[in-house]
C-alpha atoms as a PDB file:
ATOM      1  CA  UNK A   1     -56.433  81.171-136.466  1.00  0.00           C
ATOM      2  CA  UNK A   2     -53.512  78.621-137.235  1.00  0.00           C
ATOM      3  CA  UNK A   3     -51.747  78.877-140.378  1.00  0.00           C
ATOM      4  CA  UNK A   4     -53.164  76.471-142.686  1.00  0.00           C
ATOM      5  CA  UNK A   5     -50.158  73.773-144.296  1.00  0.00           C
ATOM      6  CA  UNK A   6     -50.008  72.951-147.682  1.00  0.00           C
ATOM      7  CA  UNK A   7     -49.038  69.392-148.077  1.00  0.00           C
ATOM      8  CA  UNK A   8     -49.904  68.892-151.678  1.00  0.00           C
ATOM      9  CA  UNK A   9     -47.302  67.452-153.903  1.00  0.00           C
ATOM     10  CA  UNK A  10     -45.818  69.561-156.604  1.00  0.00           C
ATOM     11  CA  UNK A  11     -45.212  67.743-159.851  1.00  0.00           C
ATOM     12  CA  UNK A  12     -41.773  69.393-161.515  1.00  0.00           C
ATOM     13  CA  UNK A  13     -42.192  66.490-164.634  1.00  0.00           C
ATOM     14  CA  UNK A  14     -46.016  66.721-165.266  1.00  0.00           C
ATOM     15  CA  UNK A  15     -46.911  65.470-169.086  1.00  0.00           C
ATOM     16  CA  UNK A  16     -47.957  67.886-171.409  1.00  0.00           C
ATOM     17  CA  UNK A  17     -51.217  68.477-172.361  1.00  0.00           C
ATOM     18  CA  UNK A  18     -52.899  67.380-175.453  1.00  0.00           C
ATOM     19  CA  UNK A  19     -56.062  70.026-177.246  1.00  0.00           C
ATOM     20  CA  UNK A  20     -56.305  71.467-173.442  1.00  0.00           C
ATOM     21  CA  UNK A  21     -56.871  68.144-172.122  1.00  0.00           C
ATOM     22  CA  UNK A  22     -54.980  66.333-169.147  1.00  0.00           C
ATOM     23  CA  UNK A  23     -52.744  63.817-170.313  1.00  0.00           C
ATOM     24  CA  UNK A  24     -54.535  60.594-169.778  1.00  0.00           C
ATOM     25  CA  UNK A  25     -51.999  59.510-167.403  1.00  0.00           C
ATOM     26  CA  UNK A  26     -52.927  62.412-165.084  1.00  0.00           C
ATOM     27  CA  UNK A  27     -55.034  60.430-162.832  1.00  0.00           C
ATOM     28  CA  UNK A  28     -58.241  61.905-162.494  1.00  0.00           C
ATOM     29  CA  UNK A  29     -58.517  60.624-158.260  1.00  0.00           C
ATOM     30  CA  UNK A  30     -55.710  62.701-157.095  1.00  0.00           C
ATOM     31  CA  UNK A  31     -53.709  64.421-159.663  1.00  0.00           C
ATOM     32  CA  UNK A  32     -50.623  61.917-159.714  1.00  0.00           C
ATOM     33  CA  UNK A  33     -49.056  61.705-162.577  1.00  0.00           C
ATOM     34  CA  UNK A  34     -47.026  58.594-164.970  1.00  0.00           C
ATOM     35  CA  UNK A  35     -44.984  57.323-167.035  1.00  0.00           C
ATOM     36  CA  UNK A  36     -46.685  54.268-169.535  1.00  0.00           C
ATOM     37  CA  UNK A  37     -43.859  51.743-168.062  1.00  0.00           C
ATOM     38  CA  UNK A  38     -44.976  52.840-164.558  1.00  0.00           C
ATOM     39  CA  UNK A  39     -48.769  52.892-165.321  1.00  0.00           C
ATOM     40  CA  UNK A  40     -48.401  48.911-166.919  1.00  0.00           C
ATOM     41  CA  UNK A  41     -45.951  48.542-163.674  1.00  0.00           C
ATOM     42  CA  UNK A  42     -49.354  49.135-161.565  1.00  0.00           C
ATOM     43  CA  UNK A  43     -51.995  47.002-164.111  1.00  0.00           C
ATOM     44  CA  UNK A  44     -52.816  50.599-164.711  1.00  0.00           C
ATOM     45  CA  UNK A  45     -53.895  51.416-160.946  1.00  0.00           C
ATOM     46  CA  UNK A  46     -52.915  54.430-159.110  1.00  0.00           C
ATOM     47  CA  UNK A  47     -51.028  53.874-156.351  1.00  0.00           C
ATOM     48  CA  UNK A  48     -51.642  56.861-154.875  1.00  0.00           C
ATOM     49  CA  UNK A  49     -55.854  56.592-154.883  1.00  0.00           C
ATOM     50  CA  UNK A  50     -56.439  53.486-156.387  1.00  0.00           C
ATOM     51  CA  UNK A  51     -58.182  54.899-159.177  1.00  0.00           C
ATOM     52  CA  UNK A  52     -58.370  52.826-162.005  1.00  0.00           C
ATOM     53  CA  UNK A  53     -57.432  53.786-165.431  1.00  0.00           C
ATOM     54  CA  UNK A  54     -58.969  52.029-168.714  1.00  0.00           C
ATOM     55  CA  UNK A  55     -57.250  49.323-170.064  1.00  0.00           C
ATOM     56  CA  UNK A  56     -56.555  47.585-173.551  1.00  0.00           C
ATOM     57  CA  UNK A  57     -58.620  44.368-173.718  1.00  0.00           C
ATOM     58  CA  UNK A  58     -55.026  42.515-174.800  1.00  0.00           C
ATOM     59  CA  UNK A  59     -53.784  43.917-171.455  1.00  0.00           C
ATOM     60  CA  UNK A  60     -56.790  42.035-169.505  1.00  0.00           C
ATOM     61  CA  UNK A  61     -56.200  39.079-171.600  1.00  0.00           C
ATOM     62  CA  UNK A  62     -52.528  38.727-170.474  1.00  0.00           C
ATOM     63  CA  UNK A  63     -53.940  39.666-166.624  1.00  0.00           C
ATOM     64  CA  UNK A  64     -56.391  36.935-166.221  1.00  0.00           C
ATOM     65  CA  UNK A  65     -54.632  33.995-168.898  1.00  0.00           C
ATOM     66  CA  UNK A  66     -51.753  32.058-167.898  1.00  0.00           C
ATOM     67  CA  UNK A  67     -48.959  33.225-170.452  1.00  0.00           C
ATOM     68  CA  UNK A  68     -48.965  31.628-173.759  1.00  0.00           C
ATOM     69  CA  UNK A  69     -51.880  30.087-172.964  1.00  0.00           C
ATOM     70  CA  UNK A  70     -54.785  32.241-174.899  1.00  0.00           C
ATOM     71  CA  UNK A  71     -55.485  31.022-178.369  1.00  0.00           C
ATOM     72  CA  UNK A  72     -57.852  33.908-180.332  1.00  0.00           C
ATOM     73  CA  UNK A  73     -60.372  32.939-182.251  1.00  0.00           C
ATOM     74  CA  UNK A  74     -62.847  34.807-184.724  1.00  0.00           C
ATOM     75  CA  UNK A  75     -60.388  37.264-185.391  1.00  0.00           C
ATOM     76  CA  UNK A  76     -60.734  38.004-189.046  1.00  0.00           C
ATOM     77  CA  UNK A  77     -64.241  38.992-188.412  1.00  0.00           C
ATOM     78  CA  UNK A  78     -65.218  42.912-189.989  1.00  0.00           C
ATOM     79  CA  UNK A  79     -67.933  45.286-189.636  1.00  0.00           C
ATOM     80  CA  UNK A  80     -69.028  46.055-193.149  1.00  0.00           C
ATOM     81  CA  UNK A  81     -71.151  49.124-193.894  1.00  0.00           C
ATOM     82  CA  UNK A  82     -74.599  47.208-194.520  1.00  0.00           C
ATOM     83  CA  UNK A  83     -76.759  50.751-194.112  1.00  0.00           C
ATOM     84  CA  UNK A  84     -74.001  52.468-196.376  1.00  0.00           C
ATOM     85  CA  UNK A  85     -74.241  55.183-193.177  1.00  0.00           C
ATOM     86  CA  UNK A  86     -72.817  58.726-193.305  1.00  0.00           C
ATOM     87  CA  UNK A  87     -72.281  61.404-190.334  1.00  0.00           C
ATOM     88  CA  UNK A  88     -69.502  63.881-190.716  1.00  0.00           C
ATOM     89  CA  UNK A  89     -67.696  60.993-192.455  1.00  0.00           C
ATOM     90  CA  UNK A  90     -68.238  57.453-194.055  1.00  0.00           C
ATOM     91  CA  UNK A  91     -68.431  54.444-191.259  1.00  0.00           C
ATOM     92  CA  UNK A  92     -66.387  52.564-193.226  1.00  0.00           C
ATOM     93  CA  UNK A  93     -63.589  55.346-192.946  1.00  0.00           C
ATOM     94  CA  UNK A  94     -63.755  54.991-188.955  1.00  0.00           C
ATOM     95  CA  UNK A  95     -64.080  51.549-189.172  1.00  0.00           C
ATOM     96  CA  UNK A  96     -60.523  51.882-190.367  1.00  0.00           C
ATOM     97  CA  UNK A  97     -59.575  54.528-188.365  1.00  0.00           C
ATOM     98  CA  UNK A  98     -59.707  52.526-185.248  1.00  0.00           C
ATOM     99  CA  UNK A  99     -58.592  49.046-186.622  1.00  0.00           C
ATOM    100  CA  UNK A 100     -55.332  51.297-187.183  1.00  0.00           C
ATOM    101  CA  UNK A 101     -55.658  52.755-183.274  1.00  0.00           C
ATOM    102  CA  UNK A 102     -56.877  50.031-181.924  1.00  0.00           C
ATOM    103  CA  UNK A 103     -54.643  47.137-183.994  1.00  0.00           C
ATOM    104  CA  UNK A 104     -58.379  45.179-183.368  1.00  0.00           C
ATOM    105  CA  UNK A 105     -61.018  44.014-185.633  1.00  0.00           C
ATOM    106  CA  UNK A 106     -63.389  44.908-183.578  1.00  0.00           C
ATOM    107  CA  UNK A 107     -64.410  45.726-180.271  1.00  0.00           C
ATOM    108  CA  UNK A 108     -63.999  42.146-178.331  1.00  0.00           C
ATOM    109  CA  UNK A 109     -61.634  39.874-178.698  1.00  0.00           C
ATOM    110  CA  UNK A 110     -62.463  36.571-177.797  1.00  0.00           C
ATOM    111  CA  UNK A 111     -60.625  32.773-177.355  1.00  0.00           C
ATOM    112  CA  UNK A 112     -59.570  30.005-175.645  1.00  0.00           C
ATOM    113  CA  UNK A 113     -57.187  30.122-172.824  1.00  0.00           C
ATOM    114  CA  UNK A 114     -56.248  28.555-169.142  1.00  0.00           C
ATOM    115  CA  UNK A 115     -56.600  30.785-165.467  1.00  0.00           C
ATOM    116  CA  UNK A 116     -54.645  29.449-163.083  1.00  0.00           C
ATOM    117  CA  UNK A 117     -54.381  26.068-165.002  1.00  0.00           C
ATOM    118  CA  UNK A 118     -58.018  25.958-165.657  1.00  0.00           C
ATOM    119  CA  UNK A 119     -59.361  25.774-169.040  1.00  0.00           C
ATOM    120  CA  UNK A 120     -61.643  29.122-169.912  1.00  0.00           C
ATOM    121  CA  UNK A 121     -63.217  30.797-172.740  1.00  0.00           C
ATOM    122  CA  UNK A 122     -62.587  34.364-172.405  1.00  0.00           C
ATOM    123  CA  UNK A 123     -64.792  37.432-173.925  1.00  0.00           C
ATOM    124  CA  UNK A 124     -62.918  40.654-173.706  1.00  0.00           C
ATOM    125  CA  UNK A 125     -63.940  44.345-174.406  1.00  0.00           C
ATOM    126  CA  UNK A 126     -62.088  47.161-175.524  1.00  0.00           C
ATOM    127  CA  UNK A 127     -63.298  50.711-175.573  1.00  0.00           C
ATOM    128  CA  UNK A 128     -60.657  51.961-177.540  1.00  0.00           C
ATOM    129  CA  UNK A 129     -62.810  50.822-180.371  1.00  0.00           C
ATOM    130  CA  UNK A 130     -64.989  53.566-181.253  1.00  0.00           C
ATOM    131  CA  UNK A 131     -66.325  53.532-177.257  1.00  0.00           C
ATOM    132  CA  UNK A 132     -66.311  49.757-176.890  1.00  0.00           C
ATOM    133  CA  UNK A 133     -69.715  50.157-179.069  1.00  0.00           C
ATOM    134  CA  UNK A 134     -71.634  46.619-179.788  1.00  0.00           C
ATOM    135  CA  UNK A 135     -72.278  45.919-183.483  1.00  0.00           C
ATOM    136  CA  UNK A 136     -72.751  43.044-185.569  1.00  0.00           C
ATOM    137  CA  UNK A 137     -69.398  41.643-185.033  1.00  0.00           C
ATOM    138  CA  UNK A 138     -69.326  42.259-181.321  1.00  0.00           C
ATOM    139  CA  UNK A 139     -72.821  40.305-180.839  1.00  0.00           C
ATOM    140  CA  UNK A 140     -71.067  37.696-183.334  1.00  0.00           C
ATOM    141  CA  UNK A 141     -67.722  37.163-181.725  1.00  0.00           C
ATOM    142  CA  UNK A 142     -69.804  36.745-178.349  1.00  0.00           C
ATOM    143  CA  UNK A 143     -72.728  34.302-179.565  1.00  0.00           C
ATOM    144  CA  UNK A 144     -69.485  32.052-181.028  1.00  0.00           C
ATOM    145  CA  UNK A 145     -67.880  32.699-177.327  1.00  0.00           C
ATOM    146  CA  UNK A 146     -70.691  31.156-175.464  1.00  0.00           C
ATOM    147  CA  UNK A 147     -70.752  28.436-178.159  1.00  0.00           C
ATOM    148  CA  UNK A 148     -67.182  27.662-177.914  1.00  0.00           C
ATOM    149  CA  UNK A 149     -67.679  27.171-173.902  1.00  0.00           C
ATOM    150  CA  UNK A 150     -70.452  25.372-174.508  1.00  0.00           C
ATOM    151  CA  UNK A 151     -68.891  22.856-177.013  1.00  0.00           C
ATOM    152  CA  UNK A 152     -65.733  22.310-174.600  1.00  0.00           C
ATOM    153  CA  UNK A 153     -67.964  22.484-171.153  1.00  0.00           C
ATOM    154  CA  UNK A 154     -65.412  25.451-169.781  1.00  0.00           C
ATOM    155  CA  UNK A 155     -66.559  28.624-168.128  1.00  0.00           C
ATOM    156  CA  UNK A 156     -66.907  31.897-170.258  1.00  0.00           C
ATOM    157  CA  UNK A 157     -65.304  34.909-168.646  1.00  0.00           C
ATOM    158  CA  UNK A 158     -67.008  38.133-170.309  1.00  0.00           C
ATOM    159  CA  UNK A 159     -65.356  41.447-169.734  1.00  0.00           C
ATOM    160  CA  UNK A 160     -67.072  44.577-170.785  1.00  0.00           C
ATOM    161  CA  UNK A 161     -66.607  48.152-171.387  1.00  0.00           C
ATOM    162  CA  UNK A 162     -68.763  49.569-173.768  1.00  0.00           C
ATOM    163  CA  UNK A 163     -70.862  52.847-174.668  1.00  0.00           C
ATOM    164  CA  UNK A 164     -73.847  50.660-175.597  1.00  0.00           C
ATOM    165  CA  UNK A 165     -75.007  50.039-179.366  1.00  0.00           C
ATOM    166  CA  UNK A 166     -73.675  50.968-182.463  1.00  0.00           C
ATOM    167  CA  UNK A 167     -75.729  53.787-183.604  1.00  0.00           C
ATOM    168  CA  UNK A 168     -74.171  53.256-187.442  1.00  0.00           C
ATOM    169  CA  UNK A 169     -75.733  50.139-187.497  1.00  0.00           C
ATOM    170  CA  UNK A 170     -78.941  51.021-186.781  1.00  0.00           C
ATOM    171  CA  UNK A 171     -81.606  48.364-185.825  1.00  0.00           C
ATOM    172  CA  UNK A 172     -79.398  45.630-186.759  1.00  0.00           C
ATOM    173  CA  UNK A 173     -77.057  46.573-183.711  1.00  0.00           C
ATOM    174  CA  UNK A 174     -79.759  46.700-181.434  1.00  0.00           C
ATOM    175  CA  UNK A 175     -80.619  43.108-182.653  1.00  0.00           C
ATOM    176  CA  UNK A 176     -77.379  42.394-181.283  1.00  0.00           C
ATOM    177  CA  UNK A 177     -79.180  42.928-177.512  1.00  0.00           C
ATOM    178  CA  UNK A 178     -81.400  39.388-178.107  1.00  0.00           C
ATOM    179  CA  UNK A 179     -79.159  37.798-179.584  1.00  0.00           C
ATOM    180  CA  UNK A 180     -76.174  37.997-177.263  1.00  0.00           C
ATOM    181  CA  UNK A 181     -79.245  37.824-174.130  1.00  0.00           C
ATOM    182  CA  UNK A 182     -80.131  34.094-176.212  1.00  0.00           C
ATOM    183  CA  UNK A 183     -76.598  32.862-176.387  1.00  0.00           C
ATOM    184  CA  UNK A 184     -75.967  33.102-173.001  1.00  0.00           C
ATOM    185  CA  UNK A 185     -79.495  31.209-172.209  1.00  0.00           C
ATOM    186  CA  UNK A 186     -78.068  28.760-174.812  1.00  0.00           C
ATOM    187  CA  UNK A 187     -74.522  28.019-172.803  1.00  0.00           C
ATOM    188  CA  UNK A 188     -76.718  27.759-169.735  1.00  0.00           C
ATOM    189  CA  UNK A 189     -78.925  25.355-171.306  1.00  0.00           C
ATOM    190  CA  UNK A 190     -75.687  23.409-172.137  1.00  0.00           C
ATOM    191  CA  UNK A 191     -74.867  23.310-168.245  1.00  0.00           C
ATOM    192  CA  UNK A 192     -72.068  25.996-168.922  1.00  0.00           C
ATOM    193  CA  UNK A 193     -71.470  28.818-166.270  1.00  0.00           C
ATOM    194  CA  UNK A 194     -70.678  32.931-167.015  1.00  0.00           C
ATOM    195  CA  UNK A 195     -68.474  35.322-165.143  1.00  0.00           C
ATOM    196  CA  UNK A 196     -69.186  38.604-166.001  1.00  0.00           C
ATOM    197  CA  UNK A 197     -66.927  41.343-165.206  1.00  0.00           C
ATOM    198  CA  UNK A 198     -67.811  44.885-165.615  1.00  0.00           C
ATOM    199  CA  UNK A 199     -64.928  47.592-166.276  1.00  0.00           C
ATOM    200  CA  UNK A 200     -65.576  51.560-166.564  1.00  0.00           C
ATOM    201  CA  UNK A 201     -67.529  51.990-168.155  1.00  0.00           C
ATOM    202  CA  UNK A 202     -70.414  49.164-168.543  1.00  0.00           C
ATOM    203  CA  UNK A 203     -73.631  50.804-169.827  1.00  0.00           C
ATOM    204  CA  UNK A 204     -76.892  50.642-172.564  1.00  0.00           C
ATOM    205  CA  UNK A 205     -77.413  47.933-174.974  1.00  0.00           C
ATOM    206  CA  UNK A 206     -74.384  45.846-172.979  1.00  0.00           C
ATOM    207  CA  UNK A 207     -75.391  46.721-169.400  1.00  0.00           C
ATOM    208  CA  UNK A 208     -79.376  45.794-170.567  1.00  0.00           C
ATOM    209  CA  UNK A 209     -78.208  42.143-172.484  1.00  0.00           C
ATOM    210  CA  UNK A 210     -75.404  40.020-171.747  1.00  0.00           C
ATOM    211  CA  UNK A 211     -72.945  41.774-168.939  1.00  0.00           C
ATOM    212  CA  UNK A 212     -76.083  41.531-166.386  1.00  0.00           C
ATOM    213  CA  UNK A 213     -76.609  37.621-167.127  1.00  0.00           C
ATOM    214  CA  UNK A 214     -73.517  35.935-165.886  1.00  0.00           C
ATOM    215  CA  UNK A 215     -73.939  33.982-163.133  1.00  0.00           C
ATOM    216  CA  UNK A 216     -71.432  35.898-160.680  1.00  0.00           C
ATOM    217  CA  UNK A 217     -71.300  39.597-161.389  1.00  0.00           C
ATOM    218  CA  UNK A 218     -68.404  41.688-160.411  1.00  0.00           C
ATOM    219  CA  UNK A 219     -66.858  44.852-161.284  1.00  0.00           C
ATOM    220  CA  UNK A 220     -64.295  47.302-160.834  1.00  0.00           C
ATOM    221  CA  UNK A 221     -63.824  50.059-158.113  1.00  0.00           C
ATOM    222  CA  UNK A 222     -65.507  52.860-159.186  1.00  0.00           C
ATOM    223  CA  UNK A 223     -67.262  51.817-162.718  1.00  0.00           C
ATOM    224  CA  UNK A 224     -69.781  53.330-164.160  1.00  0.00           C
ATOM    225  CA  UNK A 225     -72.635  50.484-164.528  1.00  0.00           C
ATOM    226  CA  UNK A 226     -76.125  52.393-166.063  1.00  0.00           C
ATOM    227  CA  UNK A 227     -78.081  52.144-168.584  1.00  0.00           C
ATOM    228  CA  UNK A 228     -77.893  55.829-169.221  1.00  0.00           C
ATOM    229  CA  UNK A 229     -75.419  58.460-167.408  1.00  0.00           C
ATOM    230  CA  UNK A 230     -76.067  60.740-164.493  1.00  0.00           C
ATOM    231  CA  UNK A 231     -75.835  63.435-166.597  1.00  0.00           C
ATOM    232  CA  UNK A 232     -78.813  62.540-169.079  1.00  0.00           C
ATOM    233  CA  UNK A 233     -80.945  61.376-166.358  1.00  0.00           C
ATOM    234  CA  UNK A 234     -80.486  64.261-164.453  1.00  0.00           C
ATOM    235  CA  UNK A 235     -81.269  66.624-167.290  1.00  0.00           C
ATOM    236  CA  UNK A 236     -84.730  64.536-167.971  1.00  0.00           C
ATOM    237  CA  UNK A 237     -85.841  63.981-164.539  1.00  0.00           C
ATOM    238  CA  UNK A 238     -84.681  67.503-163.285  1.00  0.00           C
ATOM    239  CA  UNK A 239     -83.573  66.589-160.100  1.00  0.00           C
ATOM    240  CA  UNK A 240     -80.309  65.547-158.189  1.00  0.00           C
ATOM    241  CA  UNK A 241     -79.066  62.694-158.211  1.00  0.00           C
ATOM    242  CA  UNK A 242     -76.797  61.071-155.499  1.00  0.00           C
ATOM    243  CA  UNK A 243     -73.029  61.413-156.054  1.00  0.00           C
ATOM    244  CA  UNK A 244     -72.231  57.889-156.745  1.00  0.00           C
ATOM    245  CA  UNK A 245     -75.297  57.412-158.958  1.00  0.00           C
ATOM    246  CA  UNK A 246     -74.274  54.166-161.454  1.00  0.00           C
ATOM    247  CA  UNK A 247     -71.390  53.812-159.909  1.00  0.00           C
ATOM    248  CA  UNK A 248     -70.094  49.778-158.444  1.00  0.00           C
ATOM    249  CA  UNK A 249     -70.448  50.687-155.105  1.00  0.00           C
ATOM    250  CA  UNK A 250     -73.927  52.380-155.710  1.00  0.00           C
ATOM    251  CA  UNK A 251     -74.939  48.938-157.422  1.00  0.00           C
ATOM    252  CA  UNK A 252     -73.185  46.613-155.109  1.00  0.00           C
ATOM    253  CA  UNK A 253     -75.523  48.526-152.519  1.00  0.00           C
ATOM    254  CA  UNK A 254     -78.697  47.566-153.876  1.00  0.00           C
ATOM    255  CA  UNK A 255     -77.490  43.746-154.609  1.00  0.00           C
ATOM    256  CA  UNK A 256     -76.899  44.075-158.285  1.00  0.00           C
ATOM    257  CA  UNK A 257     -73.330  42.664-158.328  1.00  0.00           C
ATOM    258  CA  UNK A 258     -71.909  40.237-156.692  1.00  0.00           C
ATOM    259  CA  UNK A 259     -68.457  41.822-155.693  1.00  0.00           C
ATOM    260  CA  UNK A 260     -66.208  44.591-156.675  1.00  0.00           C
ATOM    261  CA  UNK A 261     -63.145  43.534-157.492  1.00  0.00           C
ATOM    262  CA  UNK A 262     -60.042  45.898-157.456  1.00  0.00           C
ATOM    263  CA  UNK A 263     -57.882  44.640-160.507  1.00  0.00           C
ATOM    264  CA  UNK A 264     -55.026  43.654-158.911  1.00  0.00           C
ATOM    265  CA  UNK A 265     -56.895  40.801-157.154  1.00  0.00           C
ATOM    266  CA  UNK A 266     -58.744  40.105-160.287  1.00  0.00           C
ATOM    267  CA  UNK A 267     -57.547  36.471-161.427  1.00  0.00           C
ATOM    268  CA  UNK A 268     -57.116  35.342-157.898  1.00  0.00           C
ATOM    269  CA  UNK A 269     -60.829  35.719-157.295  1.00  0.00           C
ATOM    270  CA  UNK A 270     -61.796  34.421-160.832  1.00  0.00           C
ATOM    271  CA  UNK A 271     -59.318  31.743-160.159  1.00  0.00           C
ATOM    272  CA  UNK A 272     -60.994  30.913-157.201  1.00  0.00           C
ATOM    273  CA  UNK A 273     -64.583  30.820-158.796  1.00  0.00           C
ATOM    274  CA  UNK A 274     -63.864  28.649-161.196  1.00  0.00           C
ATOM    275  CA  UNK A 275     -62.138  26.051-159.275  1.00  0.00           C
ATOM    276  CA  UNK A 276     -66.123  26.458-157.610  1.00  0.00           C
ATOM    277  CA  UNK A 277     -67.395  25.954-160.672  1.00  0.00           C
ATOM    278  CA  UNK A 278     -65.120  23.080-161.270  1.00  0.00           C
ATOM    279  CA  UNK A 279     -66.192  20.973-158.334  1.00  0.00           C
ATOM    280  CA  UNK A 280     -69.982  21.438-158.645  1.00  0.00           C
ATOM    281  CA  UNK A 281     -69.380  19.585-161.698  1.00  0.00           C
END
């Protein structure tokens, strides 16, 4: 029997790690691991394995709009505490826990801005904010998104990653699910158009409203799109589920999006859609 060869690559530099935890630029695909400058060199790609790694939603913003171009809006907007809510600590002291992380409001950030010299509203996500979780504000920023697009007949571009509701907000975050679900019937209604683009993850209340309603879906190699995880299905239907279960390929298989998109080729493909969208008006 031939001697087997190791060819894997030893890693003399390898970042510590944090409460037994890889260091999150240990990429998860193939072991590789980064630097931050050379992470942001690779819009936060391996490339090794083309995994891709989460990123910031100011990071997207400054991928897909032209620089200097995007022009925030809604961004004093707060979550208040309306069901004074208590777990091992007071919402309002995580609240500003990740404003502090995060340097967000909340968990979108939304505004005006040109792709490739066309005019856009953009809708961006950020699960650094307590898991990209929709509450009041989140539903808010993205009903006056959809009404901003309308008002100035431009395209929204929505980019999610998100846990699903807020549970600290109870019902009212739920409510968040028709409401987002009308505004984008309302910027339709108006003639607009929606992009969606899902990131890792995409799932619950955001996966079941307003990231399955734009009118060309795409994601990111690799993201998790479900309404609930393999591992909670799994445990309640007691049986195995296929390897890439909620993953984009797995939903690009049974026609629920319309492309996956690795991020590097990102605003090149929304580019191109919206010059689309341009000339059927």
């Amino acid at each position: 029997m031939a001697a087997r060869i190791d060819v894997s690559i030893e890693h003399k530099h390898a970042p510590p790690q944090t409460d037994g935890r890889p260091h999150p630029n240990t990429c998860p695909g193939c072991g590789s691991h980064y630097r931050d400058d050379e992470l942001e060199q690779h819009l936060n790609v391996c490339p090794q394995c083309s995994h891709h790694f989460p990123m910031r939603a100011r990071a997207r913003i400054a991928l897909l709009a032209d620089e200097g171009s995007f022009a925030e809006e809604a961004a004093d907007l707060r979550s208040d505490d309306p069901l004074g809510f208590f777990d091992l600590r007071p919402y309002t002291e995580r609240l500003a826990e990740a404003e502090v992380a995060t340097g967000l409001g909340d968990a979108m950030v939304i505004g005006q801005a040109t792709l490739d010299d066309s005019p856009v509203e953009l809708a961006v996500m950020d699960f650094a904010f307590m898991g990209g979780s929709m509450g009041r504000v989140v539903g808010e920023k993205f009903a006056r998104a959809c009404e901003a697009a309308a008002d100035h007949q431009v395209p929204l571009v929505s980019v999610t990653a998100s846990g699903g509701a807020r549970m600290q907000e109870g019902i009212l975050s739920l409510m968040q699910l028709p409401k987002t679900v009308c505004a984008v019937e309302d910027l339709h209604d108006a003639g607009g158009a929606m992009i969606s683009i899902m990131a890792h993850p995409t799932t619950a209340g955001v996966l079941a409203s307003f990231a399955s309603l734009g009118d060309v879906i795409v994601a990111e190699p690799g993201a998790l799109l479900s309404f609930t995880g393999p591992r909670v299905v799994q445990q309640t239907t007691r049986e195995k589920l296929p390897d890439d279960f909620g993953l984009a390929e797995s939903n690009y298989r049974f026609g629920h999006l319309d492309a996956i998109v690795p991020r590097p080729e990102l605003k090149d493909y929304v580019a191109r859609l919206l010059r689309l969208f341009g000339n059927a008006g």
